[in-house]
N, C-alpha and C. Protein backbone atom coordinates (compact mmCIF):
# COMPACT_ATOMS: atom_id res chain seq x y z
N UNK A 1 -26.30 399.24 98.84
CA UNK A 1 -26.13 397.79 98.72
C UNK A 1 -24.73 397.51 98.19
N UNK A 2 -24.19 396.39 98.69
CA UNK A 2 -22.94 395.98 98.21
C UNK A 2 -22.67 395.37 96.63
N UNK A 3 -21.81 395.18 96.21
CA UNK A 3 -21.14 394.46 95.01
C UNK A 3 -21.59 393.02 95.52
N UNK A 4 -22.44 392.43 94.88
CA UNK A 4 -22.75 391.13 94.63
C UNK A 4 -22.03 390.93 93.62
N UNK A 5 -21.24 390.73 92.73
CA UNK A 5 -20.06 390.27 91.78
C UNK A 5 -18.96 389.29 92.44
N UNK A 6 -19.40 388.20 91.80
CA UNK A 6 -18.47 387.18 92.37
C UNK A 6 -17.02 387.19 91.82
N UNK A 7 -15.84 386.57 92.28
CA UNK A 7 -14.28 387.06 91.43
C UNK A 7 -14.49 386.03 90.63
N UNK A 8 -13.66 386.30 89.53
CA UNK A 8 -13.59 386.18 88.16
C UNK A 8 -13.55 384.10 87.62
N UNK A 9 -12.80 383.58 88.94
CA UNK A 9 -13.12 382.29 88.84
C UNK A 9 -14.87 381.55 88.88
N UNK A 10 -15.49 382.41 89.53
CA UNK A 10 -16.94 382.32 89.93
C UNK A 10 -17.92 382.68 88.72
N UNK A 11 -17.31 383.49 87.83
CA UNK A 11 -18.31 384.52 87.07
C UNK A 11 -19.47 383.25 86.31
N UNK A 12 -18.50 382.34 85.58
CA UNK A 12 -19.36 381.47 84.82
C UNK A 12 -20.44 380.43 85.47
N UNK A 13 -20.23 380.16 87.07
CA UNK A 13 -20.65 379.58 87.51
C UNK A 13 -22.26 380.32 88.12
N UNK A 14 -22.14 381.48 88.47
CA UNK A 14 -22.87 382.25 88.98
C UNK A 14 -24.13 382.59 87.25
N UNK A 15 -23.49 382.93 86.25
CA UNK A 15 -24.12 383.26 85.25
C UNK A 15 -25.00 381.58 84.88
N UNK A 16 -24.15 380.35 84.89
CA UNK A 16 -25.13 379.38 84.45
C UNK A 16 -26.28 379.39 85.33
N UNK A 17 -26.10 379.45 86.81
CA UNK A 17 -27.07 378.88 87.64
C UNK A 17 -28.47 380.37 87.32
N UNK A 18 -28.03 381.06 87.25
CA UNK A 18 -28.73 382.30 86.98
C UNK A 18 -29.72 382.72 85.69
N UNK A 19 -29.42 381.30 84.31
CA UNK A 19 -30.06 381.33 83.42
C UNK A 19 -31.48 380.91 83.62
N UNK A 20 -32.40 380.94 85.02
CA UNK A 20 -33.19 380.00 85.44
C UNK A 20 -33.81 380.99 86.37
N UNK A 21 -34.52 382.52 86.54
CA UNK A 21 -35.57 383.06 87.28
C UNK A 21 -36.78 382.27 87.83
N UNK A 22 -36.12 381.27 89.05
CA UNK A 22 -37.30 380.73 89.35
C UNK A 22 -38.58 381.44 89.65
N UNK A 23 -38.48 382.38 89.97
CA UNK A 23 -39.49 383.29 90.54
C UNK A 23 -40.73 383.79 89.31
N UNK A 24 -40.24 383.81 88.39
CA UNK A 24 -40.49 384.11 86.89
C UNK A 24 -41.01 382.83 86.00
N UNK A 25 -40.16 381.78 86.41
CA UNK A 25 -40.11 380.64 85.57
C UNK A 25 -39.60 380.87 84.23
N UNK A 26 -38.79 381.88 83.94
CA UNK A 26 -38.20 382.17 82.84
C UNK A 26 -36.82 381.53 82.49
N UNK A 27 -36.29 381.10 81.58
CA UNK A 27 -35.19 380.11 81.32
C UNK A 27 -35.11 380.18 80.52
N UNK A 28 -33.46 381.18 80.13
CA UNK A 28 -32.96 382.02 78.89
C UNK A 28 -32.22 380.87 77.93
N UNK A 29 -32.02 379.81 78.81
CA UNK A 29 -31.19 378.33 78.06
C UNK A 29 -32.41 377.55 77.17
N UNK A 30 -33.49 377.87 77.49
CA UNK A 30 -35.00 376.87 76.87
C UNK A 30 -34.94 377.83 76.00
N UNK A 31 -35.06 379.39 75.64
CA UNK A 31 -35.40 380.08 74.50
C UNK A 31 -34.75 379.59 73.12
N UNK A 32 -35.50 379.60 72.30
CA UNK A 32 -34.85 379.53 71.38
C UNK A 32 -33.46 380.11 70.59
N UNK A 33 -32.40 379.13 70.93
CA UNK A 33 -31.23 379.88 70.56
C UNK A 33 -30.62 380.00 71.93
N UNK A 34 -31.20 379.68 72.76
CA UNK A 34 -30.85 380.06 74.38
C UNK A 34 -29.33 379.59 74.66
N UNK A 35 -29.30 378.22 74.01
CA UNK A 35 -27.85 377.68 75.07
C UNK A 35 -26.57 378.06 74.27
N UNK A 36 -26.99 378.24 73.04
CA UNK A 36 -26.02 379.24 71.81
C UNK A 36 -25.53 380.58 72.27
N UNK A 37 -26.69 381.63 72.54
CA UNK A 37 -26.34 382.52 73.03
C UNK A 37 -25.71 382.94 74.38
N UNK A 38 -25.96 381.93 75.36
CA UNK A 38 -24.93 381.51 76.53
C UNK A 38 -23.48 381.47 76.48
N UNK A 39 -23.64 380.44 75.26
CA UNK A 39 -22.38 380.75 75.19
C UNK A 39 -21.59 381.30 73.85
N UNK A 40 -21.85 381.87 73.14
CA UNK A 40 -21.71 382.86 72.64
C UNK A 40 -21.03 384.03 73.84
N UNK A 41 -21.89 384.56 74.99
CA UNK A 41 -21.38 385.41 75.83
C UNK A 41 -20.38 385.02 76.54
N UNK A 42 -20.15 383.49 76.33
CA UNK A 42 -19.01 383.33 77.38
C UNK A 42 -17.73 382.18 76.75
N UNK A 43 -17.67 382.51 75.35
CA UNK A 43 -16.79 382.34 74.76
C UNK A 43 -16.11 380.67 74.82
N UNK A 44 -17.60 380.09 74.77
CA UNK A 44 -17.95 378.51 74.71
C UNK A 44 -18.06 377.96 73.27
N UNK A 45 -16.85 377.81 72.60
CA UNK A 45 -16.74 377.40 70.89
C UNK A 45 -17.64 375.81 71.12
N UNK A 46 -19.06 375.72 70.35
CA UNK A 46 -19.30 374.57 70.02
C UNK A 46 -20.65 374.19 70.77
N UNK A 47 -20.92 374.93 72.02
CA UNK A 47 -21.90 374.95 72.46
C UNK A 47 -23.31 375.51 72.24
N UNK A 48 -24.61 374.67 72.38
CA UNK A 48 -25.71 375.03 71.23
C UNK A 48 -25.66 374.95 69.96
N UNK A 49 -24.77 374.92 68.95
CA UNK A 49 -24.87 374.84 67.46
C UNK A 49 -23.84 373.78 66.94
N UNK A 50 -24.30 372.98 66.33
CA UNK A 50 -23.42 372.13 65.56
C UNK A 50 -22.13 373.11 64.66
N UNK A 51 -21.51 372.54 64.08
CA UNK A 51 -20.44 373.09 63.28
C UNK A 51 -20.75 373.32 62.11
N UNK A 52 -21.98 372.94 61.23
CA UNK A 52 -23.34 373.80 60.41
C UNK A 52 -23.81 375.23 60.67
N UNK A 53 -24.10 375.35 61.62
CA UNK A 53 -24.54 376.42 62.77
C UNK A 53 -26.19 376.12 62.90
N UNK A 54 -26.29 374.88 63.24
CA UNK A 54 -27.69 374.55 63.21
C UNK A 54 -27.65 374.67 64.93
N UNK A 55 -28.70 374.76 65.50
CA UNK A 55 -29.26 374.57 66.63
C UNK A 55 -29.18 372.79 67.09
N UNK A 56 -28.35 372.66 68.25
CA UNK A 56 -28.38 371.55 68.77
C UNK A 56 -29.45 371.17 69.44
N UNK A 57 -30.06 370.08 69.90
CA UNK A 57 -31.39 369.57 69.97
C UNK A 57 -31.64 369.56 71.37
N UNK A 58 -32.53 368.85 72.13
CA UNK A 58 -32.71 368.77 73.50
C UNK A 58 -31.71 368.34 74.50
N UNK A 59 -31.13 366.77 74.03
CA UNK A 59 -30.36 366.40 74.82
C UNK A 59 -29.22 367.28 74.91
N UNK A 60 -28.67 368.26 74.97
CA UNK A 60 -27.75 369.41 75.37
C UNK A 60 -28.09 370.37 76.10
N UNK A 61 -29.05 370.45 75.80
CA UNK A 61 -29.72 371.60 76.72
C UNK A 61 -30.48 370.33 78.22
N UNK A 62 -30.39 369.67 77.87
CA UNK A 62 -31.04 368.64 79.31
C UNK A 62 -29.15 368.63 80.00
N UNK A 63 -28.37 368.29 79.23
CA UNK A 63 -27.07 368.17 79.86
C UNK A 63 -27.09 369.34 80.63
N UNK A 64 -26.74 370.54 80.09
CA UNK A 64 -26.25 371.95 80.83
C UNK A 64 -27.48 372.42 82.26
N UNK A 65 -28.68 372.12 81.76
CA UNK A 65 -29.80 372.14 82.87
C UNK A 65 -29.30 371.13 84.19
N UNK A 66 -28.76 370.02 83.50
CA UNK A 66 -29.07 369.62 84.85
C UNK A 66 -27.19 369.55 85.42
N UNK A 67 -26.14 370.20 84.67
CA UNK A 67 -25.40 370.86 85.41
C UNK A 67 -25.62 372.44 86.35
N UNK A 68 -26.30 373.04 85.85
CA UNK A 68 -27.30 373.96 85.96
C UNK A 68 -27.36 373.25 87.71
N UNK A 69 -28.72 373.00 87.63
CA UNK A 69 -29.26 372.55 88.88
C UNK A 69 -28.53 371.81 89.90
N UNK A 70 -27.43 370.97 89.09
CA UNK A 70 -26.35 370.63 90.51
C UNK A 70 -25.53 371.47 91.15
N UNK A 71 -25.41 372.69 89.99
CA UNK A 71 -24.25 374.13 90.93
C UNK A 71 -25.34 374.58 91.80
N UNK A 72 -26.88 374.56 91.34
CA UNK A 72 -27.55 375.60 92.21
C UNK A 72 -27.80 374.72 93.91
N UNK A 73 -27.73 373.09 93.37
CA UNK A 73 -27.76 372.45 95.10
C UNK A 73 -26.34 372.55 95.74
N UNK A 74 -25.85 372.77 94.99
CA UNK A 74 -24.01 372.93 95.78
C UNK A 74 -24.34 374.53 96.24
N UNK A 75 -24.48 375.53 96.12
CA UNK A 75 -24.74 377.16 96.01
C UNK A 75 -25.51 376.95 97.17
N UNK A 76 -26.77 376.14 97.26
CA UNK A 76 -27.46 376.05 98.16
C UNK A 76 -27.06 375.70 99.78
N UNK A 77 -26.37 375.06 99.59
CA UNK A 77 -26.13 374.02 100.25
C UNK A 77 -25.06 375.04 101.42
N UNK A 78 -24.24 376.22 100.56
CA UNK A 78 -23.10 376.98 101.12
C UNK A 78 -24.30 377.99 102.13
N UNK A 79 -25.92 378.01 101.96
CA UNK A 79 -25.86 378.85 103.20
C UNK A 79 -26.87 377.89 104.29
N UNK A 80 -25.97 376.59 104.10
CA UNK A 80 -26.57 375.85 105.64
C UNK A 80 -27.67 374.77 105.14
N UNK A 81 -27.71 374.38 104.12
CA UNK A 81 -28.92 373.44 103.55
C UNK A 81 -28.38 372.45 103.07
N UNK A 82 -28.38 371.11 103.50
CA UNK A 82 -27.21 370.25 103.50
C UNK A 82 -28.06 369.65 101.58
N UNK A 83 -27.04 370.03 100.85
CA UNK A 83 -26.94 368.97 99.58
C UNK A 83 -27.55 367.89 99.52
N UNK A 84 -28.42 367.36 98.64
CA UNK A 84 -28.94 366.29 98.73
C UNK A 84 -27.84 365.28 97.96
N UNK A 85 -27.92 364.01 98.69
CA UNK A 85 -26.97 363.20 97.83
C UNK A 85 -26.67 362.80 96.19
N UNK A 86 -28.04 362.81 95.86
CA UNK A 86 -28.48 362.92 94.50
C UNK A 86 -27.44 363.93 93.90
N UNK A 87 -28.05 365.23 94.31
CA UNK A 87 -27.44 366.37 93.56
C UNK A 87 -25.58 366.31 93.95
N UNK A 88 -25.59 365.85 95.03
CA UNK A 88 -23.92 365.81 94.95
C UNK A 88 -23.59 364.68 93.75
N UNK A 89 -24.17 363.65 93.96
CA UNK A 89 -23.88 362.78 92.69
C UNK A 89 -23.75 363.52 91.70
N UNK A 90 -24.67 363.98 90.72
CA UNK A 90 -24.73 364.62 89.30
C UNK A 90 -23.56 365.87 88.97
N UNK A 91 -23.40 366.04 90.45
CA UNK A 91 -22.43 367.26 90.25
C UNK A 91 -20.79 366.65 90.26
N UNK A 92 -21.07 366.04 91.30
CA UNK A 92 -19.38 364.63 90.87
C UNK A 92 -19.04 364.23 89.97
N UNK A 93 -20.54 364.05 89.62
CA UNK A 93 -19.70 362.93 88.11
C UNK A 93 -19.96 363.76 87.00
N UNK A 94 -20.35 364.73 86.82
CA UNK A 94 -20.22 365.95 85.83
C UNK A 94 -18.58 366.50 85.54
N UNK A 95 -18.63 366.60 86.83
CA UNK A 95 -16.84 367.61 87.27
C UNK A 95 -16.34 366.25 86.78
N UNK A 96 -15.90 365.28 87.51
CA UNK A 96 -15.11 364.31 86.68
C UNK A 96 -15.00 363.98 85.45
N UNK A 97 -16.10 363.80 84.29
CA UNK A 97 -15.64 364.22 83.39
C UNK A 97 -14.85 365.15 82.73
N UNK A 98 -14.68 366.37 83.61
CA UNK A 98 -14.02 368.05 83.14
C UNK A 98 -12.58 367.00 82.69
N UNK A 99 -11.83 367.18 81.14
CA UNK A 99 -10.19 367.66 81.23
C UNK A 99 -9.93 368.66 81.50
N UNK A 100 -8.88 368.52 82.27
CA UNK A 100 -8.17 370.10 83.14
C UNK A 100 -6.71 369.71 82.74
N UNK A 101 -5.83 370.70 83.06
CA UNK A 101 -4.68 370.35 83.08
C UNK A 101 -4.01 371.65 84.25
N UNK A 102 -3.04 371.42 84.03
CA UNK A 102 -1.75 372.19 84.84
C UNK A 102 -1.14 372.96 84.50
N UNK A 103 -1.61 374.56 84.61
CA UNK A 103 -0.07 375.31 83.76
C UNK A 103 0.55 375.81 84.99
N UNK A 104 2.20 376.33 84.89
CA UNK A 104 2.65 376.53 85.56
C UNK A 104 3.38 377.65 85.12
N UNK A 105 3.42 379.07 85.90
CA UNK A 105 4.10 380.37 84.83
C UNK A 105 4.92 380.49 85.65
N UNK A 106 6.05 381.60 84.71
CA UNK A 106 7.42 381.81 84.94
C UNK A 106 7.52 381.98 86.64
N UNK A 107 6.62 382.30 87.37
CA UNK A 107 6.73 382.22 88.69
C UNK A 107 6.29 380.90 89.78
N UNK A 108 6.38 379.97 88.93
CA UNK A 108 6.46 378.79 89.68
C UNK A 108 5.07 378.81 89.96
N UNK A 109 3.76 379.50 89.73
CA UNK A 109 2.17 379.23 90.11
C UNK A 109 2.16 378.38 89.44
N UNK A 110 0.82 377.19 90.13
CA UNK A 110 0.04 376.74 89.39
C UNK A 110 -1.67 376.67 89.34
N UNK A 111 -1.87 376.86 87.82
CA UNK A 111 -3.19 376.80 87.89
C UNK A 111 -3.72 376.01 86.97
N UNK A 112 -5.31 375.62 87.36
CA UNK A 112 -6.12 374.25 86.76
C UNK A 112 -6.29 375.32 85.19
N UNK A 113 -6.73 374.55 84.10
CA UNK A 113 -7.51 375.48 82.86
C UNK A 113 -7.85 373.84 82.50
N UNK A 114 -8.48 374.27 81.46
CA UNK A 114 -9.28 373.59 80.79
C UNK A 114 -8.18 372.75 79.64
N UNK A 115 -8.32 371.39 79.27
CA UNK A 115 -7.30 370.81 78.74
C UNK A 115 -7.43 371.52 77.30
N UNK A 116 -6.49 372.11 76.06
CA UNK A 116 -6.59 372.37 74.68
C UNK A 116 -7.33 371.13 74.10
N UNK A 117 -8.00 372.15 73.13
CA UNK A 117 -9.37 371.57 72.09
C UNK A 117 -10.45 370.97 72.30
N UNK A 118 -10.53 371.62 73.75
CA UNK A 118 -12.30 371.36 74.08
C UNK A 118 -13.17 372.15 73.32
N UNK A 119 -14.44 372.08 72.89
CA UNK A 119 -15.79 372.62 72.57
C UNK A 119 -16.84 372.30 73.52
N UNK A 120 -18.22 373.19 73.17
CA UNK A 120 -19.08 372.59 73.94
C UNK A 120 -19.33 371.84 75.02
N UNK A 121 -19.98 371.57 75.61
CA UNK A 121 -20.06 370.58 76.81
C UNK A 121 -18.74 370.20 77.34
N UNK A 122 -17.92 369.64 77.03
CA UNK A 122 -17.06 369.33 77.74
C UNK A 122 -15.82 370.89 78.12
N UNK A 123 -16.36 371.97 77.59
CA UNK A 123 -15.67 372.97 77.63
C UNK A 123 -16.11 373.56 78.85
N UNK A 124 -17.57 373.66 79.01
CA UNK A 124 -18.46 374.22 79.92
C UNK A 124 -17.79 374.03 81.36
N UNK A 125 -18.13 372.63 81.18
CA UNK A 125 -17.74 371.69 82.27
C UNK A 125 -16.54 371.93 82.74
N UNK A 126 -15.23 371.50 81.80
CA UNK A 126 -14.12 371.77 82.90
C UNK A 126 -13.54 373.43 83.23
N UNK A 127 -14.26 374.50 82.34
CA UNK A 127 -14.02 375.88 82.87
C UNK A 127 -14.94 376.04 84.62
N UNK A 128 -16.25 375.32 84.61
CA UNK A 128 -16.73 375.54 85.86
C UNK A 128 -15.92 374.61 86.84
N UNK A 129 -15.64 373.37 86.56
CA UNK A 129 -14.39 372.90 87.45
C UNK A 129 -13.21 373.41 87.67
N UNK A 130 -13.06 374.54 87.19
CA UNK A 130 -11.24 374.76 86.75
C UNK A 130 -11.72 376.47 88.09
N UNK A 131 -13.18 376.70 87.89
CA UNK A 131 -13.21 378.13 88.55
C UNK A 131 -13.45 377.47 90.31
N UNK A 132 -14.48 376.12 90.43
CA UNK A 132 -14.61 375.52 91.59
C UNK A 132 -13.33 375.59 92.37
N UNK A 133 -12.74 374.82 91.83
CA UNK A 133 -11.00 374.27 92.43
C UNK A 133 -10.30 375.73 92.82
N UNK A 134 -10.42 376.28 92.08
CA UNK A 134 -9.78 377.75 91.93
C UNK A 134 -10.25 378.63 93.36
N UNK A 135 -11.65 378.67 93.09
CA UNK A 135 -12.68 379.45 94.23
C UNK A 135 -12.33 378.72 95.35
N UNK A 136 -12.47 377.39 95.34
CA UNK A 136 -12.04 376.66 96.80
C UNK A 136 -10.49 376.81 97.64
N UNK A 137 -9.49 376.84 96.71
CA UNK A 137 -8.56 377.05 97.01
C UNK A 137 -8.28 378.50 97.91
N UNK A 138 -8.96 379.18 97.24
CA UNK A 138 -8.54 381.15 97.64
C UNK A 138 -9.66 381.31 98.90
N UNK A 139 -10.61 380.04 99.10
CA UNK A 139 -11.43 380.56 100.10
C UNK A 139 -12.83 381.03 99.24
N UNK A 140 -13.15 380.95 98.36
CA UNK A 140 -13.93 382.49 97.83
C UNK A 140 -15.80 381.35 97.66
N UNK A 141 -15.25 380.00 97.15
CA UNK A 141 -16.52 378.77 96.71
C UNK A 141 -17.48 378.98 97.84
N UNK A 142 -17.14 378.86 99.10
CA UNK A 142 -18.33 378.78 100.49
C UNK A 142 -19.17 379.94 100.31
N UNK A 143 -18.86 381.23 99.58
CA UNK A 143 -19.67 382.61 99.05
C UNK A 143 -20.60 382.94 98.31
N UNK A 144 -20.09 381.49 97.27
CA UNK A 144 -21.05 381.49 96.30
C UNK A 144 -22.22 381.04 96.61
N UNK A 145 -23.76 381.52 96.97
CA UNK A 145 -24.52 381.21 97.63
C UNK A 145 -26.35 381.53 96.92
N UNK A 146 -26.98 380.50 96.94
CA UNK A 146 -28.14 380.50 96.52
C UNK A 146 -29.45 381.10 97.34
N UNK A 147 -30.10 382.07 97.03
CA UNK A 147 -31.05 382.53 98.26
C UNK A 147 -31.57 381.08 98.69
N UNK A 148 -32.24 381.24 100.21
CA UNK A 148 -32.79 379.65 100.75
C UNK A 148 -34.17 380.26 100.42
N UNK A 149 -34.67 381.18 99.64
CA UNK A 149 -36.27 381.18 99.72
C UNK A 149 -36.86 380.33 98.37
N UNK A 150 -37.69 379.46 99.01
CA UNK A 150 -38.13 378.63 97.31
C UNK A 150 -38.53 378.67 95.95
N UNK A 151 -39.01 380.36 95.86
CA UNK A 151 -39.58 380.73 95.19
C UNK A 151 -38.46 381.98 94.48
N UNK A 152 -37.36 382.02 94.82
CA UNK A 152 -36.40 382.66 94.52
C UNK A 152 -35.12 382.06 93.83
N UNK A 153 -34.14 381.45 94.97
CA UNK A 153 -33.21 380.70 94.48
C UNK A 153 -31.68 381.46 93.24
N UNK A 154 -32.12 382.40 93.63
CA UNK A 154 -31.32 383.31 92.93
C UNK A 154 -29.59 383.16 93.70
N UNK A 155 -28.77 382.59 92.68
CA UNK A 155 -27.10 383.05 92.95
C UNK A 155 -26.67 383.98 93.01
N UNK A 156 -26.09 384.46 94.10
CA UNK A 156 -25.22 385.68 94.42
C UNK A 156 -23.97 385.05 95.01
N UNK A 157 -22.88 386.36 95.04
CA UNK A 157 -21.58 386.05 95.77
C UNK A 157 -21.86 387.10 97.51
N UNK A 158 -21.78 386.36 98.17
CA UNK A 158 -21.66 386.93 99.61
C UNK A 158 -20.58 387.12 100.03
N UNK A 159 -20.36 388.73 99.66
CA UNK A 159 -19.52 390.06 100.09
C UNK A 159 -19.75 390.19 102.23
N UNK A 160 -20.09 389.75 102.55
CA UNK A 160 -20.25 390.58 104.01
C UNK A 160 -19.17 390.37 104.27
N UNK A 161 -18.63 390.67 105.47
CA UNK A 161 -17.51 390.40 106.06
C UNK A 161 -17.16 388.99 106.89
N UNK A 162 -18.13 388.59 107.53
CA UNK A 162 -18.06 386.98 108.29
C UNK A 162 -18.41 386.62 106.64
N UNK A 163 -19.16 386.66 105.88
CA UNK A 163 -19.69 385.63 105.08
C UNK A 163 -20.73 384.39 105.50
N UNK A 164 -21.55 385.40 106.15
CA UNK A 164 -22.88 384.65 106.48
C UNK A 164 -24.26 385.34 106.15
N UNK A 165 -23.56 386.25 104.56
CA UNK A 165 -25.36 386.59 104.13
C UNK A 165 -25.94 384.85 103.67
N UNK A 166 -26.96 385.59 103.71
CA UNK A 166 -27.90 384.23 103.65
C UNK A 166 -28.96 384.38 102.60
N UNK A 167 -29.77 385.97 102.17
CA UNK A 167 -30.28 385.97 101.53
C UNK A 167 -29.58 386.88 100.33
N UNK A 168 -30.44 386.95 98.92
CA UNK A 168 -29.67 387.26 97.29
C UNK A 168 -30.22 388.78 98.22
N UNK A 169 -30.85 389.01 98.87
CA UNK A 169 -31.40 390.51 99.41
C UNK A 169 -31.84 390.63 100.44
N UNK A 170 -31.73 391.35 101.22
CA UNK A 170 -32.49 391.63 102.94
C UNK A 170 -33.97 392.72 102.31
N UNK A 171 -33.80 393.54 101.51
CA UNK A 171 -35.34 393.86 101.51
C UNK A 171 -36.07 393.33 100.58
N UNK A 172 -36.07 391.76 100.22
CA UNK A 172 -36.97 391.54 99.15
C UNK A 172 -37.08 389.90 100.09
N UNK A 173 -36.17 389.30 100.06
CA UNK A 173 -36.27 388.02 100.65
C UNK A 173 -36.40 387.61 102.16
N UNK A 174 -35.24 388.47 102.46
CA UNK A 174 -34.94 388.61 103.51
C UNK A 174 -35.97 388.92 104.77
N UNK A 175 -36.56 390.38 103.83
CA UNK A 175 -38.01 390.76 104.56
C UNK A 175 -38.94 389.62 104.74
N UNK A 176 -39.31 389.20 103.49
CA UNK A 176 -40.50 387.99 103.20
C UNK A 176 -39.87 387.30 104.62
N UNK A 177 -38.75 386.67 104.48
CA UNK A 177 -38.71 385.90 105.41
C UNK A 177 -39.15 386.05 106.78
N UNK A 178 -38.18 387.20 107.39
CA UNK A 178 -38.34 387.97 108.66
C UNK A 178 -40.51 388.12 109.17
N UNK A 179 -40.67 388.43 108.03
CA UNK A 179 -42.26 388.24 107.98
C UNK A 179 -43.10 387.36 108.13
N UNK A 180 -42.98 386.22 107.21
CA UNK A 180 -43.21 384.73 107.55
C UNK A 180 -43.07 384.11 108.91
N UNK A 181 -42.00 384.71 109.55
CA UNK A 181 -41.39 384.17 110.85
C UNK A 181 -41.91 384.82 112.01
N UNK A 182 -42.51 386.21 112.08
CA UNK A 182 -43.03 386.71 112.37
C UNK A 182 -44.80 386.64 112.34
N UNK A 183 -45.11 386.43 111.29
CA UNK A 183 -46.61 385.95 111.37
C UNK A 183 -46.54 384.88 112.18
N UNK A 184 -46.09 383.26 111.87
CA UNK A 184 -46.00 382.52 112.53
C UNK A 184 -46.28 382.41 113.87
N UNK A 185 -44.90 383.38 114.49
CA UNK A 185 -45.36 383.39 115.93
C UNK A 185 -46.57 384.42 116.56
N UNK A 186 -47.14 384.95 115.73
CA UNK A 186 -47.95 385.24 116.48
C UNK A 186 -49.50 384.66 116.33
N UNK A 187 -49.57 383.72 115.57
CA UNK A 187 -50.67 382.46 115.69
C UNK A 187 -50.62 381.63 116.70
C-alpha cells in the first residue's frame, strides 16, 4: 500500500477532519481534554484551555466540530460529491474570518501564515486556511479526499498517479463497495 501522508500544508487539515471515526463513533475532540490535547499536538497556544488552564466549555468544541465537518464536505466533495451549499457556507465564512498575512523571503517567495498573536480558534482557522491556499496553489487540495462510503468517511491524501483514488482503501471500502454493486445487480 502506498503513503497516504498528505504534504505538510495538508497535515493539520487531514488530522482535524480525522478526530471523528465515524465508523466507531469515536471523537477524540468530545473526550475529555480532547480539543486541548489536539492541540497541544499541533502547537495551537490557547486552544481548549483558558489561560488558567481550565478546560474550555462546549461552545469551542461546537466551533472546531463544525469546522471539522465543513473540511470533511469540502474533502468530500474532491472525489465527485458535489458540496452541499450549506457546508460551503460554514466553510467560507469560517476561512474568512482566518488573519493571514504575507511573508516574503530573501528569494522573492511568497507565502500565506497566520497573522502574529493568534491563539486558539482563530489560530486553528487561519493555519488551515494558510495550508488550503497553499495546497491549492501547488495542485496538492483536489487530493485531499474523504472516503464516499457513509459509514466510513475517513480523510486520506490520494497518492495515485491520475489522482482519482476514490476510496481511504480498496480492500476494506473499496471491496464493500465493489460488493454492494455487485449484489445489486444480480437481484
Amino acid at each position: 500500500m502506498t503513503d497516504r501522508s498528505p504534504p505538510e500544508a495538508l497535515v493539520l487539515v487531514r488530522e482535524l477532519t480525522n478526530t471523528l471515526d465515524v465508523e466507531t463513533g469515536e471523537d477524540s475532540l468530545a473526550a475529555p481534554g480532547g480539543v486541548a490535547e489536539f492541540a497541544r499536538r499541533h502547537g495551537i497556544e490557547g486552544l481548549g484551555r483558558d489561560r488558567s488552564g481550565a478546560e474550555r466549555g462546549g461552545q469551542e468544541l461546537a466551533a472546531v466540530c463544525e469546522l471539522r465537518e465543513a473540511l470533511r464536505a469540502a474533502c468530500l466533495a474532491h472525489t465527485g460529491t458535489d458540496m452541499p451549499p450549506e457546508e460551503s457556507g460554514v466553510l467560507a465564512r469560517l476561512l474568512a474570518d482566518a488573519p493571514l498575512t504575507v511573508d516574503v523571503d530573501e528569494a522573492g517567495r511568497a507565502a500565506l501564515r497566520p497573522a502574529d498573536g493568534l491563539t486558539g480558534l482563530p489560530l486553528l482557522t487561519a493555519r488551515i486556511a494558510a495550508g488550503i491556499v497553499t495546497a491549492e496553489s501547488d495542485g496538492t487540495w483536489q487530493r485531499l479526499k474523504a472516503c464516499p462510503a457513509h459509514d466510513c468517511l475517513w480523510v486520506f491524501y490520494d497518492r495515485s498517479p491520475a489522482g482519482r483514488g476514490r476510496w481511504c482503501s480498496m480492500a476494506v471500502c473499496g471491496s464493500r463497495a465493489k460488493m454492494r454493486t455487485y449484489r445489486a445487480k444480480q437481484r
